[in-house]
PDB file of N, CA and C in Angstrom:
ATOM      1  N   UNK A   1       0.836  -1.190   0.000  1.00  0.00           N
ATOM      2  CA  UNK A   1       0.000   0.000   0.000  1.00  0.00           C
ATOM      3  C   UNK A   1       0.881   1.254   0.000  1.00  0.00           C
ATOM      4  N   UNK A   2       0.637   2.281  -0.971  1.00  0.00           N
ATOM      5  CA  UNK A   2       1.443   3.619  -0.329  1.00  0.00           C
ATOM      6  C   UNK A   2       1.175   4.080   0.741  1.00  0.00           C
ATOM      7  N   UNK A   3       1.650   4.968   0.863  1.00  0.00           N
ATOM      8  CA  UNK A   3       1.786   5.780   2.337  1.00  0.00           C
ATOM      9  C   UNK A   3       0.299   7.072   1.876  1.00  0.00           C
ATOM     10  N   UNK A   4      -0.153   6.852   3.302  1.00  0.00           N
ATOM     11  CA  UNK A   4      -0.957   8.182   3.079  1.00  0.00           C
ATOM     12  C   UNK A   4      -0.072   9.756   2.892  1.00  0.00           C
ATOM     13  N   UNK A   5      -0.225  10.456   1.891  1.00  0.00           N
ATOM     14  CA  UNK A   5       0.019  12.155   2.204  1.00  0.00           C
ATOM     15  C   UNK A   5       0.092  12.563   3.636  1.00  0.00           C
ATOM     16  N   UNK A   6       1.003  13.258   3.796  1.00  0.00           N
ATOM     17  CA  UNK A   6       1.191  13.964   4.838  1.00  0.00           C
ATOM     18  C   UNK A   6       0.135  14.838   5.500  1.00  0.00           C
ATOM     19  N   UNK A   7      -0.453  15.162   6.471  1.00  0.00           N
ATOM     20  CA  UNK A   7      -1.396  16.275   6.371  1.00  0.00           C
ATOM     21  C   UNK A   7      -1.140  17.357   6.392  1.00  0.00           C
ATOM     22  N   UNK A   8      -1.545  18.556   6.147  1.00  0.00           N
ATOM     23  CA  UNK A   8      -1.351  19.648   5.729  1.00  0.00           C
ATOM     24  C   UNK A   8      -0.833  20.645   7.112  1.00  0.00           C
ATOM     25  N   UNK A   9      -0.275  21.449   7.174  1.00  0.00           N
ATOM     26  CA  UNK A   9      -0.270  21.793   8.798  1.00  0.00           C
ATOM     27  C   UNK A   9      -1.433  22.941   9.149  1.00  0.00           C
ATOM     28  N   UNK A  10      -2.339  23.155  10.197  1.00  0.00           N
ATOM     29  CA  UNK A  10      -3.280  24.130  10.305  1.00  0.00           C
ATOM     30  C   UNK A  10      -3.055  25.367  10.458  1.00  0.00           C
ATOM     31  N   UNK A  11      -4.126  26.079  10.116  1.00  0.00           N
ATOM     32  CA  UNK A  11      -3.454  27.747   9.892  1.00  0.00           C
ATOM     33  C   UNK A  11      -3.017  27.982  11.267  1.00  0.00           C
ATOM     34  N   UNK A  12      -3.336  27.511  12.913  1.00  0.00           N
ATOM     35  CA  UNK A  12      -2.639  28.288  13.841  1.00  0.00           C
ATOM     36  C   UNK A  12      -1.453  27.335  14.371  1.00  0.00           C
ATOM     37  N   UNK A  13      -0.923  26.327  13.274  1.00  0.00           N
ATOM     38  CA  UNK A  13       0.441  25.856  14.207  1.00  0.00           C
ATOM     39  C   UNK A  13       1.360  27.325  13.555  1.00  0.00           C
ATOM     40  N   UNK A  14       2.466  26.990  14.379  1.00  0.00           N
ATOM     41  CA  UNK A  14       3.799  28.122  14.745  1.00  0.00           C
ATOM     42  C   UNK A  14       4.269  28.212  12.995  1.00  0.00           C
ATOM     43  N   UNK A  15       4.387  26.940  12.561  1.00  0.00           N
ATOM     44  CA  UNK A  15       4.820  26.933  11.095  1.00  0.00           C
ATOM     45  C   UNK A  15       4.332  27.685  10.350  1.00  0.00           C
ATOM     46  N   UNK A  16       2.770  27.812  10.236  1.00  0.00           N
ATOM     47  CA  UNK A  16       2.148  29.002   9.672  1.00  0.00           C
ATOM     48  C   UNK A  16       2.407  30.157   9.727  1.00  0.00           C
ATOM     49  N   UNK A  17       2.480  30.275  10.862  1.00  0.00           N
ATOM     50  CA  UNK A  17       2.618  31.824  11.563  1.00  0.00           C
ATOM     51  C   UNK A  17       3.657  32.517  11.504  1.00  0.00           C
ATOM     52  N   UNK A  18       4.974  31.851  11.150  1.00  0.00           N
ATOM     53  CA  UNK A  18       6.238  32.591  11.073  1.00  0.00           C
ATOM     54  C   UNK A  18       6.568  32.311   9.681  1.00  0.00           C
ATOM     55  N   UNK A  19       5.533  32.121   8.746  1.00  0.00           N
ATOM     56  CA  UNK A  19       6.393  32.146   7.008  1.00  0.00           C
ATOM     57  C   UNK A  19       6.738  33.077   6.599  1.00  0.00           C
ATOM     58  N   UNK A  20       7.318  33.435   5.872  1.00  0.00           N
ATOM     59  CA  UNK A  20       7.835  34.227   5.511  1.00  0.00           C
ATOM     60  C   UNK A  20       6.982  35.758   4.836  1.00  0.00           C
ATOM     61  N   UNK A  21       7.488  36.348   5.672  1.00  0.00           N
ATOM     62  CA  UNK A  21       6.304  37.717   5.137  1.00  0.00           C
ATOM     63  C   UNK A  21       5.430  38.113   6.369  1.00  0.00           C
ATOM     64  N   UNK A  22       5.767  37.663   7.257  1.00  0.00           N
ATOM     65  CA  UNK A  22       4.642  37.386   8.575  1.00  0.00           C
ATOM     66  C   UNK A  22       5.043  38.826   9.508  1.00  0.00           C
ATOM     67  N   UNK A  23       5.808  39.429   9.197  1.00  0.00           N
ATOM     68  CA  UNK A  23       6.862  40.848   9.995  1.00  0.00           C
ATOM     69  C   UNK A  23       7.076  41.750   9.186  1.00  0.00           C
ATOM     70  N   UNK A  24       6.858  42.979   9.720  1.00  0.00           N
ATOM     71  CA  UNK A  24       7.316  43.855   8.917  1.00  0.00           C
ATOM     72  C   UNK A  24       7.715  45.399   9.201  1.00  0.00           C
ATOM     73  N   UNK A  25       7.802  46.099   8.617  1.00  0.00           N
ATOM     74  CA  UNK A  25       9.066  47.613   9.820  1.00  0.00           C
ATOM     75  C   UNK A  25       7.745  48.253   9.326  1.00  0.00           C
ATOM     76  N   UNK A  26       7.077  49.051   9.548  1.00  0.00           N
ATOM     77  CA  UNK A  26       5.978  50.002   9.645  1.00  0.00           C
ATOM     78  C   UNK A  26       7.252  51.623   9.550  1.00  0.00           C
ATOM     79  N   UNK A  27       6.980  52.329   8.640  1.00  0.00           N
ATOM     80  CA  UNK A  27       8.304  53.327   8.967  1.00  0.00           C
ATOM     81  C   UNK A  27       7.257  54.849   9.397  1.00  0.00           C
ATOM     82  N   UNK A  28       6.094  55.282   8.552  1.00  0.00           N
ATOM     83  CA  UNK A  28       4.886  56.187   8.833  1.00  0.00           C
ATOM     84  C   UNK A  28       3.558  56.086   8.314  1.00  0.00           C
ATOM     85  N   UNK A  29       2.758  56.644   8.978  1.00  0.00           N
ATOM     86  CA  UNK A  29       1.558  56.687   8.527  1.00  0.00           C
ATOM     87  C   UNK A  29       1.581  58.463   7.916  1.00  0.00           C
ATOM     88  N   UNK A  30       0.836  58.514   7.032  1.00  0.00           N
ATOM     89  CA  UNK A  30       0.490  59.663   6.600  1.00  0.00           C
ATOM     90  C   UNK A  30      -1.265  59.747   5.532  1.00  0.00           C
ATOM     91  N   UNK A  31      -1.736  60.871   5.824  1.00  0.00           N
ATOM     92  CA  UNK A  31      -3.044  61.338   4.688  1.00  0.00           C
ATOM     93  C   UNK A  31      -2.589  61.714   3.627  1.00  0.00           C
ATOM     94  N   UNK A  32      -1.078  61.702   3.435  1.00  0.00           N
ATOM     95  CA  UNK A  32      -0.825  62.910   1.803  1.00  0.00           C
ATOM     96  C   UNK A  32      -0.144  61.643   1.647  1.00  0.00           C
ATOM     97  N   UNK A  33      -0.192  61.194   0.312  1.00  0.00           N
ATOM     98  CA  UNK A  33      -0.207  60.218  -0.749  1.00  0.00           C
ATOM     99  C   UNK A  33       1.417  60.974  -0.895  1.00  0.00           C
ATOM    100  N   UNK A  34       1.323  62.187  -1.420  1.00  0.00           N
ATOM    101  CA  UNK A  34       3.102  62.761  -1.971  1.00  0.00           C
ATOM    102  C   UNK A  34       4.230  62.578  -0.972  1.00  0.00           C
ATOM    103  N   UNK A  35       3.890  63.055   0.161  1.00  0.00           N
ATOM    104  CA  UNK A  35       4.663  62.825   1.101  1.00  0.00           C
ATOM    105  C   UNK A  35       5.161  61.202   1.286  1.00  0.00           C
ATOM    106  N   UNK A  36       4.213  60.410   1.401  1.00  0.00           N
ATOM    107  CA  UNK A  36       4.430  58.938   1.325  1.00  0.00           C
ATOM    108  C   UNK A  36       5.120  58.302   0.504  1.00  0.00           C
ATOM    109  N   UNK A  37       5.296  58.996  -0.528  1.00  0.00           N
ATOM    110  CA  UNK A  37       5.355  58.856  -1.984  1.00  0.00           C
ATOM    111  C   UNK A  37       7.293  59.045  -1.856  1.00  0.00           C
ATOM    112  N   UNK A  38       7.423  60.417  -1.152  1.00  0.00           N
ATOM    113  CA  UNK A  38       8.783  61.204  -1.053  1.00  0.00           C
ATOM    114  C   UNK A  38       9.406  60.398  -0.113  1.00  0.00           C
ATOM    115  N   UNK A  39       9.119  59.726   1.167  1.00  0.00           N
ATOM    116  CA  UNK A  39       9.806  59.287   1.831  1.00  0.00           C
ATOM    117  C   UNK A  39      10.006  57.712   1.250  1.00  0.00           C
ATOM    118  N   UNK A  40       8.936  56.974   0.423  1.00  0.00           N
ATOM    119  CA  UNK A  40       9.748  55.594  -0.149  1.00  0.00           C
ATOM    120  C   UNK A  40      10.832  56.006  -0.317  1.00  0.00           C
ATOM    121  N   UNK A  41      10.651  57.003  -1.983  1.00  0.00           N
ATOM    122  CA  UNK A  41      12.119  57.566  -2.601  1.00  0.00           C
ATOM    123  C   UNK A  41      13.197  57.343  -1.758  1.00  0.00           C
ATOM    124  N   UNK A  42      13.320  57.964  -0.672  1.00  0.00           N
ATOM    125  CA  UNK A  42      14.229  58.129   0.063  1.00  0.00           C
ATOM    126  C   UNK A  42      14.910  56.695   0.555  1.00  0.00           C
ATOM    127  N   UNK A  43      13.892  55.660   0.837  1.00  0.00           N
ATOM    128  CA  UNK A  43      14.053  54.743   1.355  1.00  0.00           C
ATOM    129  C   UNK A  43      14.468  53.889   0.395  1.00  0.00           C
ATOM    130  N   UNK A  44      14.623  54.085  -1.280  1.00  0.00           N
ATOM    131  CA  UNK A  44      14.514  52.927  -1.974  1.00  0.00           C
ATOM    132  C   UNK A  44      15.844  51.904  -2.110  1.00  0.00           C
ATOM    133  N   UNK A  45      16.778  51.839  -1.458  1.00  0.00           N
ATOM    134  CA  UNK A  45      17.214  51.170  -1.062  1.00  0.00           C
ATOM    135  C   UNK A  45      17.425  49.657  -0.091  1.00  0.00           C
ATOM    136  N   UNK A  46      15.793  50.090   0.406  1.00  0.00           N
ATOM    137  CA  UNK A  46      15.343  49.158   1.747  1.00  0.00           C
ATOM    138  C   UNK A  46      14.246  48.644   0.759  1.00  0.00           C
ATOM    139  N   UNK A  47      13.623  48.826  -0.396  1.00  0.00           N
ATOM    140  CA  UNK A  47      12.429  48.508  -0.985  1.00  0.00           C
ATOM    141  C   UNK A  47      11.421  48.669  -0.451  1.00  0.00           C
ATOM    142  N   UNK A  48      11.002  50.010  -0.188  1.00  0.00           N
ATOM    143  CA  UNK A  48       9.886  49.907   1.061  1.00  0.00           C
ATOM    144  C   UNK A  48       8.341  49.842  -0.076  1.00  0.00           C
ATOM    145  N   UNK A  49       7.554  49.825   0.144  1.00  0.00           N
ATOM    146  CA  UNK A  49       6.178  49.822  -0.230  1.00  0.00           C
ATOM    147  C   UNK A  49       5.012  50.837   0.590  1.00  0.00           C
ATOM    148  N   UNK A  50       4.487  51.348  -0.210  1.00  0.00           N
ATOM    149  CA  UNK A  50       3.392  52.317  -0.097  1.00  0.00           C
ATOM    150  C   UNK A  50       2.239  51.695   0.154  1.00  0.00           C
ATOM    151  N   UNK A  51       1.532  51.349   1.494  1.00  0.00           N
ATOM    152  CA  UNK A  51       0.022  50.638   1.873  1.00  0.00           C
ATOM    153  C   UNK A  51      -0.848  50.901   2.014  1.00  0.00           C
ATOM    154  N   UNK A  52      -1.791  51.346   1.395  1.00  0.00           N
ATOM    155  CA  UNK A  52      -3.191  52.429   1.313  1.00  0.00           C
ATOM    156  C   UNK A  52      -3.896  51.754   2.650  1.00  0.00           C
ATOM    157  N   UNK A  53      -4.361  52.608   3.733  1.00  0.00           N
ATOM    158  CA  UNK A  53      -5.614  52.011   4.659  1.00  0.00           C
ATOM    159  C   UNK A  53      -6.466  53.247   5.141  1.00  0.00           C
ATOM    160  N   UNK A  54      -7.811  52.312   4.855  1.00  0.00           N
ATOM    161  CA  UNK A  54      -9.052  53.545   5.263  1.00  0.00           C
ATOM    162  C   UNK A  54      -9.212  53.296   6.431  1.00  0.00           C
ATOM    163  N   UNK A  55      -9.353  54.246   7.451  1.00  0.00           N
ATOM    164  CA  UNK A  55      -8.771  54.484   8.747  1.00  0.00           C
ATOM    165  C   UNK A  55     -10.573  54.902   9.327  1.00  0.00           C
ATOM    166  N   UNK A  56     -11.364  53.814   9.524  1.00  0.00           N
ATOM    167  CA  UNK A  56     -12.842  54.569   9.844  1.00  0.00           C
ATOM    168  C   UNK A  56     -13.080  55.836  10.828  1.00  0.00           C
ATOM    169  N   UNK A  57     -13.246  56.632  10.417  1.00  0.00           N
ATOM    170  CA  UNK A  57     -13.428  57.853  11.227  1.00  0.00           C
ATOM    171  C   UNK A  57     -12.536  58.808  10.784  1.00  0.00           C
ATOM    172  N   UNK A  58     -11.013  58.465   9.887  1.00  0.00           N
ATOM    173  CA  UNK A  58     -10.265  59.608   9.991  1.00  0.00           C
ATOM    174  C   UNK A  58      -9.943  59.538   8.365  1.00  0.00           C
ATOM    175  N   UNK A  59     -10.185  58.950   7.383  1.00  0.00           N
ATOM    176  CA  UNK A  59     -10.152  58.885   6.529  1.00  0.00           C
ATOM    177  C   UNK A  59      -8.885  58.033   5.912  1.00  0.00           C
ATOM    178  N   UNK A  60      -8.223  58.169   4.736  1.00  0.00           N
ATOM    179  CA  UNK A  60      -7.226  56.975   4.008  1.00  0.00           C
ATOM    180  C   UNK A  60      -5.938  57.753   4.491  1.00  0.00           C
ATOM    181  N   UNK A  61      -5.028  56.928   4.711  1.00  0.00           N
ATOM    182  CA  UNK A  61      -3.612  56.965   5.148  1.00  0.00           C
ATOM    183  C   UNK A  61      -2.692  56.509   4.100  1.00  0.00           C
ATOM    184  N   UNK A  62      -1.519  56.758   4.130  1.00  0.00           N
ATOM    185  CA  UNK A  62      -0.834  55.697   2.977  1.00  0.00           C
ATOM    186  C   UNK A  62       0.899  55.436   4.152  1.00  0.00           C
ATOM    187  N   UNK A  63       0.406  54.469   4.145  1.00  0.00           N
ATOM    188  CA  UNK A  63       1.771  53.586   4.855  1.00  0.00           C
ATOM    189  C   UNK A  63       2.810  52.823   4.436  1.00  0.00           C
ATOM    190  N   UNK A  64       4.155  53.893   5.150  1.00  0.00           N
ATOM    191  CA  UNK A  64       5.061  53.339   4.400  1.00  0.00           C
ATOM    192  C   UNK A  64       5.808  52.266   5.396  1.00  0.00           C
ATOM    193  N   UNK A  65       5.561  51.102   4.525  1.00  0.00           N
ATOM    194  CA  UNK A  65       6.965  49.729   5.047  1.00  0.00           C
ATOM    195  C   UNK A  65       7.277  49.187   4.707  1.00  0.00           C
ATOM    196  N   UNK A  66       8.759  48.702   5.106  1.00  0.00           N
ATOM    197  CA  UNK A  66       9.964  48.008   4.736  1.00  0.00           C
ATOM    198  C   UNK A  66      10.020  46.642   5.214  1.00  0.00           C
ATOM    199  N   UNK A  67      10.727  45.791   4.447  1.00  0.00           N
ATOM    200  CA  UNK A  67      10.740  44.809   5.223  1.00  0.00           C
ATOM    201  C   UNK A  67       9.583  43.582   5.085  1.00  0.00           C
ATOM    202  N   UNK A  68      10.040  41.794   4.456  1.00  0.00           N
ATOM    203  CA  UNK A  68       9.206  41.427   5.095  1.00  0.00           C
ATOM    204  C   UNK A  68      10.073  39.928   5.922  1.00  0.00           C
ATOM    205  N   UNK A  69       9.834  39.556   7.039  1.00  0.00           N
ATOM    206  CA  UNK A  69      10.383  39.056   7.642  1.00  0.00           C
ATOM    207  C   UNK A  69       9.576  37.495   8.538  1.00  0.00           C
ATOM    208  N   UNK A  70      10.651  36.416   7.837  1.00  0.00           N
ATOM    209  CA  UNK A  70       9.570  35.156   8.622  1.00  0.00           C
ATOM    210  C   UNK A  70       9.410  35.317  10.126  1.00  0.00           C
ATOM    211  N   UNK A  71      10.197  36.159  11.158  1.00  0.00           N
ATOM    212  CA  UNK A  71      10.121  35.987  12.189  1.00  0.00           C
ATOM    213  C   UNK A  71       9.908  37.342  12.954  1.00  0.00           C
ATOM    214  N   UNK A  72       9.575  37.535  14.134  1.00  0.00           N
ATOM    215  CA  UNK A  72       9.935  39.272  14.840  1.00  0.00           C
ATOM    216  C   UNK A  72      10.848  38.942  15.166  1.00  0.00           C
ATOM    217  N   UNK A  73      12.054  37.748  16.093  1.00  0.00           N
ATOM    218  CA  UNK A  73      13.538  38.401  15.923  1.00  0.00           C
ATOM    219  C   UNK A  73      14.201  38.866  14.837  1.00  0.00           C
ATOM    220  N   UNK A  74      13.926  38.374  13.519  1.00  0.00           N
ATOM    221  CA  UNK A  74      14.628  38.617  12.638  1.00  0.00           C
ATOM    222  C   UNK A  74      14.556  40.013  12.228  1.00  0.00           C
ATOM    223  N   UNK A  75      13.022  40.659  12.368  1.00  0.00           N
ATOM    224  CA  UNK A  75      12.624  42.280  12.233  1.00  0.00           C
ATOM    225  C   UNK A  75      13.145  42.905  12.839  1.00  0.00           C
ATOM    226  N   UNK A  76      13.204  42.571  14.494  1.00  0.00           N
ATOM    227  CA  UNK A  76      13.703  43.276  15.113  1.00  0.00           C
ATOM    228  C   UNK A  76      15.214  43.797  14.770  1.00  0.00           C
ATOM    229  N   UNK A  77      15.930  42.433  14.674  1.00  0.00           N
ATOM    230  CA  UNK A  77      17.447  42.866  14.416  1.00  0.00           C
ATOM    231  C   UNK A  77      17.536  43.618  13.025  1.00  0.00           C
ATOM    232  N   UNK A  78      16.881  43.449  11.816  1.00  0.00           N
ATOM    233  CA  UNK A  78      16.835  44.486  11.105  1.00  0.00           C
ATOM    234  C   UNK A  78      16.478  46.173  11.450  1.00  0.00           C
ATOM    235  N   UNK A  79      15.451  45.871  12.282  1.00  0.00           N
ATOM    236  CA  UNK A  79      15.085  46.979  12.798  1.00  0.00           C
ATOM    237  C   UNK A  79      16.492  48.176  13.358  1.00  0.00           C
ATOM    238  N   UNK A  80      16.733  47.286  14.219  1.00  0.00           N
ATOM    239  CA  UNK A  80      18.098  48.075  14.384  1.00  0.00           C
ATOM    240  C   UNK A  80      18.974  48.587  13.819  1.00  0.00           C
ATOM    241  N   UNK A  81      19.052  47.858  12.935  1.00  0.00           N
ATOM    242  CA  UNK A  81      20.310  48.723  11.790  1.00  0.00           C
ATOM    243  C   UNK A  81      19.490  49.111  10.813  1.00  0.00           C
ATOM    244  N   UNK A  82      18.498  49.270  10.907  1.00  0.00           N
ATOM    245  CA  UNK A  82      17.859  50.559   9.899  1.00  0.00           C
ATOM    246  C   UNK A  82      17.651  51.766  10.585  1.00  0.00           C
ATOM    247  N   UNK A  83      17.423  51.856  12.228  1.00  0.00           N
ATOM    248  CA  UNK A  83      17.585  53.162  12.697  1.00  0.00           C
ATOM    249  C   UNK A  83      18.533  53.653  12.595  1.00  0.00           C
ATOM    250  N   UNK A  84      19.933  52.496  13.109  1.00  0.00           N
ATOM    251  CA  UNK A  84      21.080  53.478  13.173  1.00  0.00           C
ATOM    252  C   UNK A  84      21.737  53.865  11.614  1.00  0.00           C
ATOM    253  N   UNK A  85      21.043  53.604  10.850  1.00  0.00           N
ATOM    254  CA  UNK A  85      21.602  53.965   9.228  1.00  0.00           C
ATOM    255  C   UNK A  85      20.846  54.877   8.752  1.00  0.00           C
ATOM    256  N   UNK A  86      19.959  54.977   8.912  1.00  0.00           N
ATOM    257  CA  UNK A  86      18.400  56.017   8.445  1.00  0.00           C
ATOM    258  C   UNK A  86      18.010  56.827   9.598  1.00  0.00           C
ATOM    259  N   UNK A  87      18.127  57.085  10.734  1.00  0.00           N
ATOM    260  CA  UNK A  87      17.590  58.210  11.935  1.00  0.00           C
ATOM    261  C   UNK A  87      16.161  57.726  11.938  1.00  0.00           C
ATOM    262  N   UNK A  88      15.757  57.361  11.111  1.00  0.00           N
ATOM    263  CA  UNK A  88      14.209  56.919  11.103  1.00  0.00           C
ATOM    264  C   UNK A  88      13.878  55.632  11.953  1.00  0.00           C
ATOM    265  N   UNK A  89      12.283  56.164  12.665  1.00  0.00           N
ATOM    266  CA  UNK A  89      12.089  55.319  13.537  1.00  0.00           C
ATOM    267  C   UNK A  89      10.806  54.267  13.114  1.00  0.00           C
ATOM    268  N   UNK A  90      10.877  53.137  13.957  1.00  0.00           N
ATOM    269  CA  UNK A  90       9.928  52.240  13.074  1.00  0.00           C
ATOM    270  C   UNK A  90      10.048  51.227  14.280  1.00  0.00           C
ATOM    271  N   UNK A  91       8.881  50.382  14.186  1.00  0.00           N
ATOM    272  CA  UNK A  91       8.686  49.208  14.680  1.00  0.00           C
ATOM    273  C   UNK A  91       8.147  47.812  13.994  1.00  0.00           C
ATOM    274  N   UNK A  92       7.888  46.991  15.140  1.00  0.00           N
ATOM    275  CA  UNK A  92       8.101  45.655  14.299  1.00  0.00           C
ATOM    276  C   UNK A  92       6.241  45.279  14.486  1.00  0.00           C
ATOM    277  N   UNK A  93       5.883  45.148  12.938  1.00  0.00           N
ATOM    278  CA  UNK A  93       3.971  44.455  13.405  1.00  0.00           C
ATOM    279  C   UNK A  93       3.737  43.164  12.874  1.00  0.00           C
ATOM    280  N   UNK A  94       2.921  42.492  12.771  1.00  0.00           N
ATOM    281  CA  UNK A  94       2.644  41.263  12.360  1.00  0.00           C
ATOM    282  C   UNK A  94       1.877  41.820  11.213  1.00  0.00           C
ATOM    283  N   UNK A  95       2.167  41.183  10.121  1.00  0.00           N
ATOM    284  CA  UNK A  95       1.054  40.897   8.757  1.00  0.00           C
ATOM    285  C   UNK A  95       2.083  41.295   7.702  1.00  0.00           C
ATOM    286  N   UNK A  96       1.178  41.744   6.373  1.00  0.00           N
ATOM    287  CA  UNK A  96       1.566  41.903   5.181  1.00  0.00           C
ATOM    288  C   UNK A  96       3.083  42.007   5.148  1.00  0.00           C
TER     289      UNK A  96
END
């Protein structure tokens, strides 16, 4: 007989949760699209990305972040040497 397939692993084991892309540096939030726009530029070295979010009550933001990372140690320690290279401050969130 073959072997049964492996089963699949569920969305809340640890394996899921730390794939890759699961971390990421949040660098600002802003309402002006240009400004958001001016500080990638600046950043394009780090490849940052521009994240549109409608913010209920305060209207659309555009967020800029860098970074995507299978783990938060791994963000974190990036994290660090992107402040001390850039003055810019940022932290570490879960998602996109």
């Amino acid at each position: 007989k073959p072997d049964p397939a492996p089963a699949a692993p569920k969305a809340d084991t640890p394996a899921h949760a730390a794939k890759a892309g699961a971390f990421a540096v949040p660098v600002v939030a802003t309402a002006n699209q240009a400004e958001a726009e001016k500080l990638a530029a600046k950043l394009e070295a780090y490849q940052p990305r521009v994240e549109t979010a409608d913010v209920p009550g305060k209207g659309r933001f555009y967020r800029v972040r860098v970074g995507s990372f299978g783990s938060k140690p791994e963000a974190e320690k990036f994290l660090k040497t992107f402040v001390s290279k850039t003055g810019s401050k940022g932290l570490v969130v879960a998602g996109r």
